[in-house]
C-alpha atoms as a PDB file:
ATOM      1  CA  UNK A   1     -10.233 -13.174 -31.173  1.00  0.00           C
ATOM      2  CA  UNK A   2     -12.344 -10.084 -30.957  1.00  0.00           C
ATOM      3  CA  UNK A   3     -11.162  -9.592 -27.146  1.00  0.00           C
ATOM      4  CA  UNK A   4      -7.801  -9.300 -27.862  1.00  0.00           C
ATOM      5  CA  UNK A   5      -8.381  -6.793 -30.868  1.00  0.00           C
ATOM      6  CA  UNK A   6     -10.559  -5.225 -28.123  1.00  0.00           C
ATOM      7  CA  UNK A   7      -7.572  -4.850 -26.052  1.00  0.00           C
ATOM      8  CA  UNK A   8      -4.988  -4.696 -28.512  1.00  0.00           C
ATOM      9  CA  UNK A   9      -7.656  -0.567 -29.172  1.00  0.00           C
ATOM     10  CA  UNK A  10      -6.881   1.391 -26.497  1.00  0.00           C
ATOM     11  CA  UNK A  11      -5.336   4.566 -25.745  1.00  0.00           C
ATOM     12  CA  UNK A  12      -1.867   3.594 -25.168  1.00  0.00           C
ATOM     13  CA  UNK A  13      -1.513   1.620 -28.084  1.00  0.00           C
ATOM     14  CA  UNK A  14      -2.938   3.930 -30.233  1.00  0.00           C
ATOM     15  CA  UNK A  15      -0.710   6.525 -29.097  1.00  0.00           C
ATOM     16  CA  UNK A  16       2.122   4.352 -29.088  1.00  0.00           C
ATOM     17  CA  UNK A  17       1.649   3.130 -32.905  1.00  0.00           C
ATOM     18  CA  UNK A  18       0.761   6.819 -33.722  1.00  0.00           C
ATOM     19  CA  UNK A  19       4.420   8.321 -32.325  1.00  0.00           C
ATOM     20  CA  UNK A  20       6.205   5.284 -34.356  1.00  0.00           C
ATOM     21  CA  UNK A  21       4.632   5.757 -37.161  1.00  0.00           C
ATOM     22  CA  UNK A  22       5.244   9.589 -37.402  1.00  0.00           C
ATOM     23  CA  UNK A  23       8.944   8.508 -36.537  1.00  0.00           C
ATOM     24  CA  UNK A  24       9.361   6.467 -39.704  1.00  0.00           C
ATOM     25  CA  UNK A  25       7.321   8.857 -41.862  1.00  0.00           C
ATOM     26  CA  UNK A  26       9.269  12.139 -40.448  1.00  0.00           C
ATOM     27  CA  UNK A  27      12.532  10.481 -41.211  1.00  0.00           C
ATOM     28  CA  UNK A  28      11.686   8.935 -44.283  1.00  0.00           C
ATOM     29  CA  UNK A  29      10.319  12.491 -45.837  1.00  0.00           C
ATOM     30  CA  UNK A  30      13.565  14.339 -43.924  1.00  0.00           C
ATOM     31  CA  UNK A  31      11.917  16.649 -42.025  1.00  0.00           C
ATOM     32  CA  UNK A  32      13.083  15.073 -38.753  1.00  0.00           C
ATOM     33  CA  UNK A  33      16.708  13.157 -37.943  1.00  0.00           C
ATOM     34  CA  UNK A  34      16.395  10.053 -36.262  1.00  0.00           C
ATOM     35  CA  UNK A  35      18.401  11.420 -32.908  1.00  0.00           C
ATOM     36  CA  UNK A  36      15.837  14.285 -32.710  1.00  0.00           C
ATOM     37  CA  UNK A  37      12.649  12.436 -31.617  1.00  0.00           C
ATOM     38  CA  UNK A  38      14.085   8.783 -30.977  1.00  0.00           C
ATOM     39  CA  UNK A  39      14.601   8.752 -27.400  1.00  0.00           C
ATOM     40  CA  UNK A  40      10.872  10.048 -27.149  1.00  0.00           C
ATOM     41  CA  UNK A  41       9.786   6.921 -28.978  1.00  0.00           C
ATOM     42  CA  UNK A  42      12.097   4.439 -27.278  1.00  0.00           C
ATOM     43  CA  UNK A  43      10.123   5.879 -23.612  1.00  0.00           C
ATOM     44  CA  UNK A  44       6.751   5.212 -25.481  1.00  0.00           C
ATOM     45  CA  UNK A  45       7.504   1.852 -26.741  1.00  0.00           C
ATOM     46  CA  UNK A  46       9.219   0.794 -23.529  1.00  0.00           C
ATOM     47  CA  UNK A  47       6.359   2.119 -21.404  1.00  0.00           C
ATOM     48  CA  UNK A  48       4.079   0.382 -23.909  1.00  0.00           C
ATOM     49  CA  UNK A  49       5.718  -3.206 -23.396  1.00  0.00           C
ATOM     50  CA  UNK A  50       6.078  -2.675 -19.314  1.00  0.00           C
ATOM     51  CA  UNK A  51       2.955  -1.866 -18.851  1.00  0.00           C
ATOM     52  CA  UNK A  52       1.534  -4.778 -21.203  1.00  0.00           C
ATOM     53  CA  UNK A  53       3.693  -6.574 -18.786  1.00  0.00           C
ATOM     54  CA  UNK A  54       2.913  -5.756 -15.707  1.00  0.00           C
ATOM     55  CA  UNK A  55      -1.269  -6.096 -16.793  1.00  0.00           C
ATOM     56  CA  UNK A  56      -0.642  -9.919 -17.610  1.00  0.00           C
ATOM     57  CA  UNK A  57       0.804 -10.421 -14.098  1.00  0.00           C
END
């Protein structure tokens, strides 16, 4: 269990949970609209999942 918490802490993910969470909280206070910063966290996540991916394989 502690591995994969281990693994699940590193810089990607951090940065990848830290852009999606400023996503919800910009839109939610309406300083941001969604279109502005989505595609930037659609790349993140989807780099995030392809390279979880591709270190499996």
């Amino acid at each position: 269990m502690k591995e994969k918490i281990a693994k699940l802490i590193d810089v990607k993910t951090i940065v990848t949970f830290i852009l999606v969470g400023a996503l919800i909280g910009f839109i939610a206070t309406g300083k941001l609209e969604a279109k502005e910063i989505t595609p930037l966290a659609t790349m993140a996540v989807s780099f995030f999942f392809a390279v979880k991916l591709t270190d499996k394989k």
